[in-house]
PDB file of N, CA and C in Angstrom:
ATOM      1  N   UNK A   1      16.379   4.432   3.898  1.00  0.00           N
ATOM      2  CA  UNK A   1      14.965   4.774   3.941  1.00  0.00           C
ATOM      3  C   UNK A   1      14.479   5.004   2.517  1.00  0.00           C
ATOM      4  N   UNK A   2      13.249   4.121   2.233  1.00  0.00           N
ATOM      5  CA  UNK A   2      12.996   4.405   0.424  1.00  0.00           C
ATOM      6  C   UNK A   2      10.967   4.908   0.822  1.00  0.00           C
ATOM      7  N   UNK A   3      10.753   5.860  -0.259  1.00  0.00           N
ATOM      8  CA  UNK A   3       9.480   5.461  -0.434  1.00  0.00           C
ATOM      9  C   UNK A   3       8.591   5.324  -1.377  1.00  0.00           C
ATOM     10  N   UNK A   4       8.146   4.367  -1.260  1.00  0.00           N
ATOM     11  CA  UNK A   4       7.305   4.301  -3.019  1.00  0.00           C
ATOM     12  C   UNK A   4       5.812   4.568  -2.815  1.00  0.00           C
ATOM     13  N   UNK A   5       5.106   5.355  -4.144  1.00  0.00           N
ATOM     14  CA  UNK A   5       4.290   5.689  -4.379  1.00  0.00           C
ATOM     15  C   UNK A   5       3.596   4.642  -5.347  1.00  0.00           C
ATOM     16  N   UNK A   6       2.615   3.872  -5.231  1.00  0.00           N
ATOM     17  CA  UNK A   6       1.939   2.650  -5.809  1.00  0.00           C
ATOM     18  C   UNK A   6       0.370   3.313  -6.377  1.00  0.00           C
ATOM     19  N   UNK A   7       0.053   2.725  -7.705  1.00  0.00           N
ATOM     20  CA  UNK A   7      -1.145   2.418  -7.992  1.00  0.00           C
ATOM     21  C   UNK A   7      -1.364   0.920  -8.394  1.00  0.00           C
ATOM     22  N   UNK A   8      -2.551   0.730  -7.494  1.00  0.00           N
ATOM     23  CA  UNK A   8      -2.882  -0.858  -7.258  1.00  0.00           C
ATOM     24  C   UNK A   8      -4.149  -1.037  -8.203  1.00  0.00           C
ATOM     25  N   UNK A   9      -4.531  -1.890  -9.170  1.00  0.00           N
ATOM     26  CA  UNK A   9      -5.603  -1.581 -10.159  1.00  0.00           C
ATOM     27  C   UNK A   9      -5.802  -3.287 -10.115  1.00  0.00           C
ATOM     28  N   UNK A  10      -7.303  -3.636 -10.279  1.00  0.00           N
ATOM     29  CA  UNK A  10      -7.789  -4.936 -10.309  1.00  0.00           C
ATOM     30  C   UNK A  10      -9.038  -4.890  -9.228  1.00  0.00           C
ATOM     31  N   UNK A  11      -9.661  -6.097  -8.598  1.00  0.00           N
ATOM     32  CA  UNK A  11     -10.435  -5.754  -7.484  1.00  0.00           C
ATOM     33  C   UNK A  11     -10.131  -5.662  -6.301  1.00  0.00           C
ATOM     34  N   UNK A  12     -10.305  -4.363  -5.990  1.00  0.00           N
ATOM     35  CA  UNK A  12      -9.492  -3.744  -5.101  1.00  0.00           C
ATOM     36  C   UNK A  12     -10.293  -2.350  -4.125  1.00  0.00           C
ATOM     37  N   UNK A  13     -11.138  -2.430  -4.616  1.00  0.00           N
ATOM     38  CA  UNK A  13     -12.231  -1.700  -4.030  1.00  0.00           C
ATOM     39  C   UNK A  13     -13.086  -2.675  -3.405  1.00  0.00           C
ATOM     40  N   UNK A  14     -13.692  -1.840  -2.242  1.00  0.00           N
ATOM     41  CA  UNK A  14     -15.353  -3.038  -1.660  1.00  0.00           C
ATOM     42  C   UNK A  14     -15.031  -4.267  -1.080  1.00  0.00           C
ATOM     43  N   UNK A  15     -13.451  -4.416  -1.133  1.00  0.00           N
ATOM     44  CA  UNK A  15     -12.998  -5.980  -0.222  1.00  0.00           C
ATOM     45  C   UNK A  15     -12.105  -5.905   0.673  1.00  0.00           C
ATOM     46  N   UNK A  16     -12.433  -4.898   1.332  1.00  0.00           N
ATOM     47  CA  UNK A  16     -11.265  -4.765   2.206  1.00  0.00           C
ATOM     48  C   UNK A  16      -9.920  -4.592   2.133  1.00  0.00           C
ATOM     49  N   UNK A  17      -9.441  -3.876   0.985  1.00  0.00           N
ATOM     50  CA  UNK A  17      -7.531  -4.188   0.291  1.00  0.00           C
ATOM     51  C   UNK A  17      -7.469  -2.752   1.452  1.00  0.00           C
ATOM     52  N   UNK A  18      -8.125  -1.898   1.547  1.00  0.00           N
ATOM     53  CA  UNK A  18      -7.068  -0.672   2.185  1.00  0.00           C
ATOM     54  C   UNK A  18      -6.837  -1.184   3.752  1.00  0.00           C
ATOM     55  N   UNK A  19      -7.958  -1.918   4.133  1.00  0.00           N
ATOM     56  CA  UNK A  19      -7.764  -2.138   5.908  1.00  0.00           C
ATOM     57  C   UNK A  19      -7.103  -3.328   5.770  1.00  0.00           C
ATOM     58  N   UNK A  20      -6.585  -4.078   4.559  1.00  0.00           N
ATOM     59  CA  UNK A  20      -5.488  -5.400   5.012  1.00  0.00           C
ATOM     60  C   UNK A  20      -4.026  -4.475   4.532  1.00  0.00           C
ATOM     61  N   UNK A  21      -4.138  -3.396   3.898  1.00  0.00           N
ATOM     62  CA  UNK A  21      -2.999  -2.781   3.724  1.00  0.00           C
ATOM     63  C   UNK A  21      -2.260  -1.809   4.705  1.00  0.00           C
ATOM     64  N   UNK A  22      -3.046  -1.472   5.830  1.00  0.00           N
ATOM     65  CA  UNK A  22      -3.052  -0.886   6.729  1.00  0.00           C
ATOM     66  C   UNK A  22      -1.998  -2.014   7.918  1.00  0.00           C
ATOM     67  N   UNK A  23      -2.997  -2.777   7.614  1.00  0.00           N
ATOM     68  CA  UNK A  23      -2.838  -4.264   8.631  1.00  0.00           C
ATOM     69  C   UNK A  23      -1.363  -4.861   8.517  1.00  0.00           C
ATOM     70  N   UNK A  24      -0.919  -4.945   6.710  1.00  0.00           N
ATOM     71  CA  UNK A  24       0.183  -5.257   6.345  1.00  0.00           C
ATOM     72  C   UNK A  24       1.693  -4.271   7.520  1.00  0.00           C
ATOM     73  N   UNK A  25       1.228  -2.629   6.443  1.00  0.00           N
ATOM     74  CA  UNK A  25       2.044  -2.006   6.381  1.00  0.00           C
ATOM     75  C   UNK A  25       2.169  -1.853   8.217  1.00  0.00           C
ATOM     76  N   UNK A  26       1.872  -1.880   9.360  1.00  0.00           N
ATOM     77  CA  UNK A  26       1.775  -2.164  10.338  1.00  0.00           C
ATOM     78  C   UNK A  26       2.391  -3.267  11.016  1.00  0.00           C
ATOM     79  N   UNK A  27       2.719  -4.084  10.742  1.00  0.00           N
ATOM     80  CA  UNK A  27       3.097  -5.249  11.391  1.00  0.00           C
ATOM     81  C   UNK A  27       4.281  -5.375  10.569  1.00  0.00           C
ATOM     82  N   UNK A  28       4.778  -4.568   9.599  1.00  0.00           N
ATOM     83  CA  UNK A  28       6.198  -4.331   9.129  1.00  0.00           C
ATOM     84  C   UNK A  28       6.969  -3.493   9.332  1.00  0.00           C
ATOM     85  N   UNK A  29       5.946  -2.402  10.564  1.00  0.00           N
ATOM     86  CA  UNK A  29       6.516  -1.038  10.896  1.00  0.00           C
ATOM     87  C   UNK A  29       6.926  -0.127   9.672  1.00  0.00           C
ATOM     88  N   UNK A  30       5.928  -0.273   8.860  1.00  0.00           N
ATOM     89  CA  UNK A  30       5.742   0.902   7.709  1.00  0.00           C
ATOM     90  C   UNK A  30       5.418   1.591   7.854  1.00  0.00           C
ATOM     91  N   UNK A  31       5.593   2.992   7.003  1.00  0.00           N
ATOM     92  CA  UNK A  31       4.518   4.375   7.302  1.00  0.00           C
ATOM     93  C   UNK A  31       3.982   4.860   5.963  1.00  0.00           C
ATOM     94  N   UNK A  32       2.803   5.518   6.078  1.00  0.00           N
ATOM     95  CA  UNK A  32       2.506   5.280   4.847  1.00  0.00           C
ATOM     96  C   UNK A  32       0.991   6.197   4.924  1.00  0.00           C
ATOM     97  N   UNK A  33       0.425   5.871   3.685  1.00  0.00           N
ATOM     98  CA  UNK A  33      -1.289   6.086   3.784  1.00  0.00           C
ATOM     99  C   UNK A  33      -1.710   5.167   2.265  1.00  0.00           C
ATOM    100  N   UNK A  34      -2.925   5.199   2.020  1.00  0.00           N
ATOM    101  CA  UNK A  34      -3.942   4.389   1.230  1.00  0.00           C
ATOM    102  C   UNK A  34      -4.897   4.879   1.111  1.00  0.00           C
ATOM    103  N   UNK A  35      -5.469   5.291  -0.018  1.00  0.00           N
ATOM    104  CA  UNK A  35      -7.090   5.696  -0.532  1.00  0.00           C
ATOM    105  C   UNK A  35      -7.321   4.808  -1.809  1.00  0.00           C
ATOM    106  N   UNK A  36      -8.822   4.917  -1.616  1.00  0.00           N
ATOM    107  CA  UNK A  36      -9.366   4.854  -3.058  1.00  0.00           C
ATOM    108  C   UNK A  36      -9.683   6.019  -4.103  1.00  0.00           C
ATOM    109  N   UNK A  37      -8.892   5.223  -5.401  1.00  0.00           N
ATOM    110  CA  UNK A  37      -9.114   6.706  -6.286  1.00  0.00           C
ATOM    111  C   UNK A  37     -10.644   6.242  -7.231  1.00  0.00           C
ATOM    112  N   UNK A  38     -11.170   7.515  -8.023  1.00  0.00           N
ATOM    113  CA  UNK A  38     -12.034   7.485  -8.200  1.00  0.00           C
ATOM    114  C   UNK A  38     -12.836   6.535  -9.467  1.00  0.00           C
ATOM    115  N   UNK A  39     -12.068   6.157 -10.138  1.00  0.00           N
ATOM    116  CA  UNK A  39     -11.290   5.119 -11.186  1.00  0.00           C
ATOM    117  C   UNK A  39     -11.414   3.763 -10.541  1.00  0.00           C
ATOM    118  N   UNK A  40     -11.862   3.129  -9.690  1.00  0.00           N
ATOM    119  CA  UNK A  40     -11.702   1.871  -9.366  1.00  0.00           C
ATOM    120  C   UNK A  40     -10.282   1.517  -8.440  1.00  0.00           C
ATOM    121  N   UNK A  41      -9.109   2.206  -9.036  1.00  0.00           N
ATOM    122  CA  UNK A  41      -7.968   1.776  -8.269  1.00  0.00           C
ATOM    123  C   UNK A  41      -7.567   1.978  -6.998  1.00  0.00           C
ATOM    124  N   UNK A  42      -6.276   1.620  -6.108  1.00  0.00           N
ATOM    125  CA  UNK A  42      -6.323   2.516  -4.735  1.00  0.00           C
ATOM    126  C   UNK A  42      -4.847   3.035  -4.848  1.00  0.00           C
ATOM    127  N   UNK A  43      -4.609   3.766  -4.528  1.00  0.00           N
ATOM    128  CA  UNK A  43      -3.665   4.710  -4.392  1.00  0.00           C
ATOM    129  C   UNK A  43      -2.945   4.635  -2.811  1.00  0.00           C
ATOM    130  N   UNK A  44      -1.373   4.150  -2.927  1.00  0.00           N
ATOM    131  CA  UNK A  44      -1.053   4.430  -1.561  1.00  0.00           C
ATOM    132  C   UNK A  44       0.114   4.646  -1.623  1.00  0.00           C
ATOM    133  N   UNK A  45       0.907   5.094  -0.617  1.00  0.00           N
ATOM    134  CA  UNK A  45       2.244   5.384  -0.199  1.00  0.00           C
ATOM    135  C   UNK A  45       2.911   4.577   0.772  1.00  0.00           C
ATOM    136  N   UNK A  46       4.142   3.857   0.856  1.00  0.00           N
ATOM    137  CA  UNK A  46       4.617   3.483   1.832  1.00  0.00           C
ATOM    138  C   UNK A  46       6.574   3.694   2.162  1.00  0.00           C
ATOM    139  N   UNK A  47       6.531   3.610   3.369  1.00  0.00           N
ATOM    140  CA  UNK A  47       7.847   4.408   3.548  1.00  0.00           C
ATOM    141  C   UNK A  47       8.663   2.956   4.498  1.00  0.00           C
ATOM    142  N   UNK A  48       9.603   3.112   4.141  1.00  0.00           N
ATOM    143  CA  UNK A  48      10.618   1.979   5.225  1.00  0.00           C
ATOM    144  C   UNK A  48      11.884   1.408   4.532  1.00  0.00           C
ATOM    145  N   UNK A  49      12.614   0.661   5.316  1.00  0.00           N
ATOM    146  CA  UNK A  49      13.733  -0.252   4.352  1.00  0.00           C
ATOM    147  C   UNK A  49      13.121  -1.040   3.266  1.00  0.00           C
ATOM    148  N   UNK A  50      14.008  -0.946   2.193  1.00  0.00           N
ATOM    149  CA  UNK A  50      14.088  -0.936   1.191  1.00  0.00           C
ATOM    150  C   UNK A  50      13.421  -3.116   1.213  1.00  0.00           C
ATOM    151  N   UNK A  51      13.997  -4.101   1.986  1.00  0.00           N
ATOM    152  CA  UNK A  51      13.625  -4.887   1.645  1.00  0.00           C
ATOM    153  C   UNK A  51      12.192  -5.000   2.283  1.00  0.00           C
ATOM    154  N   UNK A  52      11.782  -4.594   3.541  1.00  0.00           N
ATOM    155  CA  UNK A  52      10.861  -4.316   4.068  1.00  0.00           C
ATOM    156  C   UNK A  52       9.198  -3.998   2.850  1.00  0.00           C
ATOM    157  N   UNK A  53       9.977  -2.740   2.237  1.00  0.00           N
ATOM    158  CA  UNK A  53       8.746  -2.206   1.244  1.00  0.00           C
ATOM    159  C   UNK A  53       8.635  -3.511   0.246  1.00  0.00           C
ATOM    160  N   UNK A  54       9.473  -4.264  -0.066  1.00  0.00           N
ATOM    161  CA  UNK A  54       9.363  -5.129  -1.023  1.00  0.00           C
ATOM    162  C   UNK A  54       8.495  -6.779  -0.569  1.00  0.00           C
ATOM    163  N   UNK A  55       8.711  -6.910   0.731  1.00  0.00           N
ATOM    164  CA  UNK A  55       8.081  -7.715   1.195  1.00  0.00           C
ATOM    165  C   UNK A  55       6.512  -7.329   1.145  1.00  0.00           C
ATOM    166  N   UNK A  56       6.022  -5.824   2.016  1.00  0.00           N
ATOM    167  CA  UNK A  56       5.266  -5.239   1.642  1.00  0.00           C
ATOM    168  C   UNK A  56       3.800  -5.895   0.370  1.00  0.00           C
ATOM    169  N   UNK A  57       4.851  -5.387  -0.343  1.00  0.00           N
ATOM    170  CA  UNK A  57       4.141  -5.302  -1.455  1.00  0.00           C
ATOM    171  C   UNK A  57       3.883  -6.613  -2.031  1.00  0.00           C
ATOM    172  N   UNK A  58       4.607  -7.668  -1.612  1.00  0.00           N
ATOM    173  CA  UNK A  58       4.701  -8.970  -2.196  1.00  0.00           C
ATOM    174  C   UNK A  58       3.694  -9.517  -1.426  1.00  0.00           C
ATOM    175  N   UNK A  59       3.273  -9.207  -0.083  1.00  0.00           N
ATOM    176  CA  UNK A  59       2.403  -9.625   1.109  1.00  0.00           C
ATOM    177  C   UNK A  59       0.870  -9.022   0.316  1.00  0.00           C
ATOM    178  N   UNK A  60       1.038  -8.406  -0.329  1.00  0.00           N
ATOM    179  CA  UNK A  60      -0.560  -7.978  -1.254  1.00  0.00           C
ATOM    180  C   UNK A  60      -1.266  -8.547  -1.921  1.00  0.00           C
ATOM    181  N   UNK A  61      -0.285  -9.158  -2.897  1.00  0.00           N
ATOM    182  CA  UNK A  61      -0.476 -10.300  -3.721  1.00  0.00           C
ATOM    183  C   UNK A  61      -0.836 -11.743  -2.807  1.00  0.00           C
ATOM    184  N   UNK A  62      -1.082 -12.087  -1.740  1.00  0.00           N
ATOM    185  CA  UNK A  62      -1.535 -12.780  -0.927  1.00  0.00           C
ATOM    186  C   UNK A  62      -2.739 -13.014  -0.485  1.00  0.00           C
ATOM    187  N   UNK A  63      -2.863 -11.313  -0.515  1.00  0.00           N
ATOM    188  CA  UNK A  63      -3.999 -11.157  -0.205  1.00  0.00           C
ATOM    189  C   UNK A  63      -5.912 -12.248  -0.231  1.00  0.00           C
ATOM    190  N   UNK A  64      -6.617 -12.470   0.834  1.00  0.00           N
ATOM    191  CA  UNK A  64      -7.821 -13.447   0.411  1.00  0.00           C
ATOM    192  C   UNK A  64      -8.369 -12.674  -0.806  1.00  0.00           C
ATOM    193  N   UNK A  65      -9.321 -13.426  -1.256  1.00  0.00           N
ATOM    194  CA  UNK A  65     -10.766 -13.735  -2.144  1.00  0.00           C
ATOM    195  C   UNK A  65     -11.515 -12.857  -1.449  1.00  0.00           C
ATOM    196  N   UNK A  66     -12.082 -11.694  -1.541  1.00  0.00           N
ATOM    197  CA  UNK A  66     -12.030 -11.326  -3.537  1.00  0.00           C
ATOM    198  C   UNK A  66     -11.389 -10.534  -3.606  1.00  0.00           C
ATOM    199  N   UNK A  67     -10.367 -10.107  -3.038  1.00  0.00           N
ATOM    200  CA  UNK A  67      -9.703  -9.140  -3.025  1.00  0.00           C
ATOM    201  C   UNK A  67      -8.407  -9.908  -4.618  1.00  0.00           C
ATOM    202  N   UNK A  68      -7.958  -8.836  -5.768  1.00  0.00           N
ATOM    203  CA  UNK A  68      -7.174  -9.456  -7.010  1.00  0.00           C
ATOM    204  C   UNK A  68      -6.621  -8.593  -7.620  1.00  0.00           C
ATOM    205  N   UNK A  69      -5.770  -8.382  -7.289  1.00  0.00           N
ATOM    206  CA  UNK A  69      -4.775  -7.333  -7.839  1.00  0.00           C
ATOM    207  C   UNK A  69      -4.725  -7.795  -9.405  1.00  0.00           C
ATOM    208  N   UNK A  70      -4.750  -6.961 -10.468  1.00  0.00           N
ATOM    209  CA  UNK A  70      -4.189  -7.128 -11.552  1.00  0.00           C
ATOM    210  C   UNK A  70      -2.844  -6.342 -12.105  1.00  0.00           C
ATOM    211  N   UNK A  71      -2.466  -5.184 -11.053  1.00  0.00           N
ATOM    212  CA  UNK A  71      -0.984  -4.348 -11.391  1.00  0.00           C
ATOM    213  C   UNK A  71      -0.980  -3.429 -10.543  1.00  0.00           C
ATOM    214  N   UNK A  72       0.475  -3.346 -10.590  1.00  0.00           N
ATOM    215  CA  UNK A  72       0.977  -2.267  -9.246  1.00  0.00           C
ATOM    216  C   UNK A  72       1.799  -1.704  -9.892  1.00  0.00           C
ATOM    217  N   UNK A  73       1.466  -0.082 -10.290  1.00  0.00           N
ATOM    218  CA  UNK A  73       2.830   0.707 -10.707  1.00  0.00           C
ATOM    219  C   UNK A  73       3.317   1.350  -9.833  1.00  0.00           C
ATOM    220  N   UNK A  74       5.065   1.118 -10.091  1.00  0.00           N
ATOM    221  CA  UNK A  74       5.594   1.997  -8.237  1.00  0.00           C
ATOM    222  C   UNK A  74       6.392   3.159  -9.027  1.00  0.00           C
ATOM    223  N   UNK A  75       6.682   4.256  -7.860  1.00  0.00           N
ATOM    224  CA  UNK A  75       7.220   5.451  -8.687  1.00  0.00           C
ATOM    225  C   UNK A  75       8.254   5.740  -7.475  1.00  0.00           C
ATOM    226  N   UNK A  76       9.699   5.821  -7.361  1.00  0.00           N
ATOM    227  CA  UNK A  76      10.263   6.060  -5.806  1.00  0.00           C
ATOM    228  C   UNK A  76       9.594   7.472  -5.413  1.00  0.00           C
ATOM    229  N   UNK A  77       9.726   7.935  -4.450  1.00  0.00           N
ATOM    230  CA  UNK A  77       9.384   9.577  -4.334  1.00  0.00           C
ATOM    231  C   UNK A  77      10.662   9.531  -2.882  1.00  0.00           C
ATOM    232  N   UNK A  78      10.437  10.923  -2.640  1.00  0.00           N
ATOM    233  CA  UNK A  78      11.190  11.436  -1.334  1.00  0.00           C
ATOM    234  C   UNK A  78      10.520  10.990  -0.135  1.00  0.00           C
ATOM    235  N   UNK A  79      11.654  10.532   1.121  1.00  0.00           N
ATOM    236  CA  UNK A  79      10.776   9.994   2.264  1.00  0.00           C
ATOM    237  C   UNK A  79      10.347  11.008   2.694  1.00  0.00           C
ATOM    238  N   UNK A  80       9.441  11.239   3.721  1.00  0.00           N
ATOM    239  CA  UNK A  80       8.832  11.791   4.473  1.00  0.00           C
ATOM    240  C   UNK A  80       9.490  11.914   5.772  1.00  0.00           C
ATOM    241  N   UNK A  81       9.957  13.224   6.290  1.00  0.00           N
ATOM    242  CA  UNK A  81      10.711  13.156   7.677  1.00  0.00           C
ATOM    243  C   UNK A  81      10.016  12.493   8.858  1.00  0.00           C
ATOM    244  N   UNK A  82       9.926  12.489   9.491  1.00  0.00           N
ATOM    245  CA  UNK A  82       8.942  11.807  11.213  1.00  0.00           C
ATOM    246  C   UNK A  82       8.223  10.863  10.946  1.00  0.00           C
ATOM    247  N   UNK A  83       7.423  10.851   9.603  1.00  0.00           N
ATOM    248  CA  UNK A  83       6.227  10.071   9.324  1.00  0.00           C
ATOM    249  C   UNK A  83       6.218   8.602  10.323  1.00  0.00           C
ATOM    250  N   UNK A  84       5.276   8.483  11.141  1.00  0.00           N
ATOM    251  CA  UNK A  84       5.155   7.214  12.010  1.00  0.00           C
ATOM    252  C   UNK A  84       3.929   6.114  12.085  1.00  0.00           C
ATOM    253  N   UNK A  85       3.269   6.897  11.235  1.00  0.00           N
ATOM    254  CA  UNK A  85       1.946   6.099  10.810  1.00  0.00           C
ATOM    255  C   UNK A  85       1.250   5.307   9.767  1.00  0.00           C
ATOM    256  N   UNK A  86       0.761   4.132   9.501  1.00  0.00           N
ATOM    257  CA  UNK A  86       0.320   4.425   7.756  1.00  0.00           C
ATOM    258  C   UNK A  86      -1.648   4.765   8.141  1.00  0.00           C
ATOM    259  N   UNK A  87      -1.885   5.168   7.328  1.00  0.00           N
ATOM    260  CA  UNK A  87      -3.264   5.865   7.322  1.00  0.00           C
ATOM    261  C   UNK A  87      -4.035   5.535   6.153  1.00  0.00           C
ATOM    262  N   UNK A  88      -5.252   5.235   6.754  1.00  0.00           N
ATOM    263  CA  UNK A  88      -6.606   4.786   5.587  1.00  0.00           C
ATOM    264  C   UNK A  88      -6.927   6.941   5.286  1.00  0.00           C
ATOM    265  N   UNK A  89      -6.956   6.864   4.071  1.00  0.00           N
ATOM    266  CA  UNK A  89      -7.819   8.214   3.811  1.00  0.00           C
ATOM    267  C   UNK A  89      -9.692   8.092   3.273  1.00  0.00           C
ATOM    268  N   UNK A  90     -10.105   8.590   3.646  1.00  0.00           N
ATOM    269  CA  UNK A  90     -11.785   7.907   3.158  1.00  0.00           C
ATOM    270  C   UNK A  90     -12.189   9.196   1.936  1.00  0.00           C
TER     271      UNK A  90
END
């Protein structure tokens, strides 16, 4: 069980990146959450096997027009016990 803590920076606000990240982390049986920080970037967490999170994150970069990532810094952190959800924060 790994979980990484991501800042996602590029356009990434106003196009839908947190509800396709939701969408992602969901259909990989991730757990997790996602906001926008106040800075333009979005801020999220996701929890699961280790190749899982990596697919994850590679599934972002996929992402449609206009949605354009320009960088993702990851930081590991501690999993979260029970956690069963990933969550949009507004």
């Amino acid at each position: 069980m790994q979980r990484i803590h991501a800042i996602v920076s590029g356009r990434v606000q106003g196009v839908g990146f947190r509800y396709q990240a939701k969408v992602n982390a969901e259909m990989k049986g991730l757990s997790g959450w996602v906001r926008n920080k106040r800075n333009g970037d979005v801020e999220l967490e996701v929890q699961g096997d280790r190749e899982t999170i990596s697919s994850f994150f590679d599934s972002l970069y996929e992402l449609r027009f206009p949605a354009k990532i320009k960088q993702i810094e990851k930081a590991e952190k501690e999993p979260v016990p029970n956690e069963e959800q990933f969550i949009i924060y507004h």
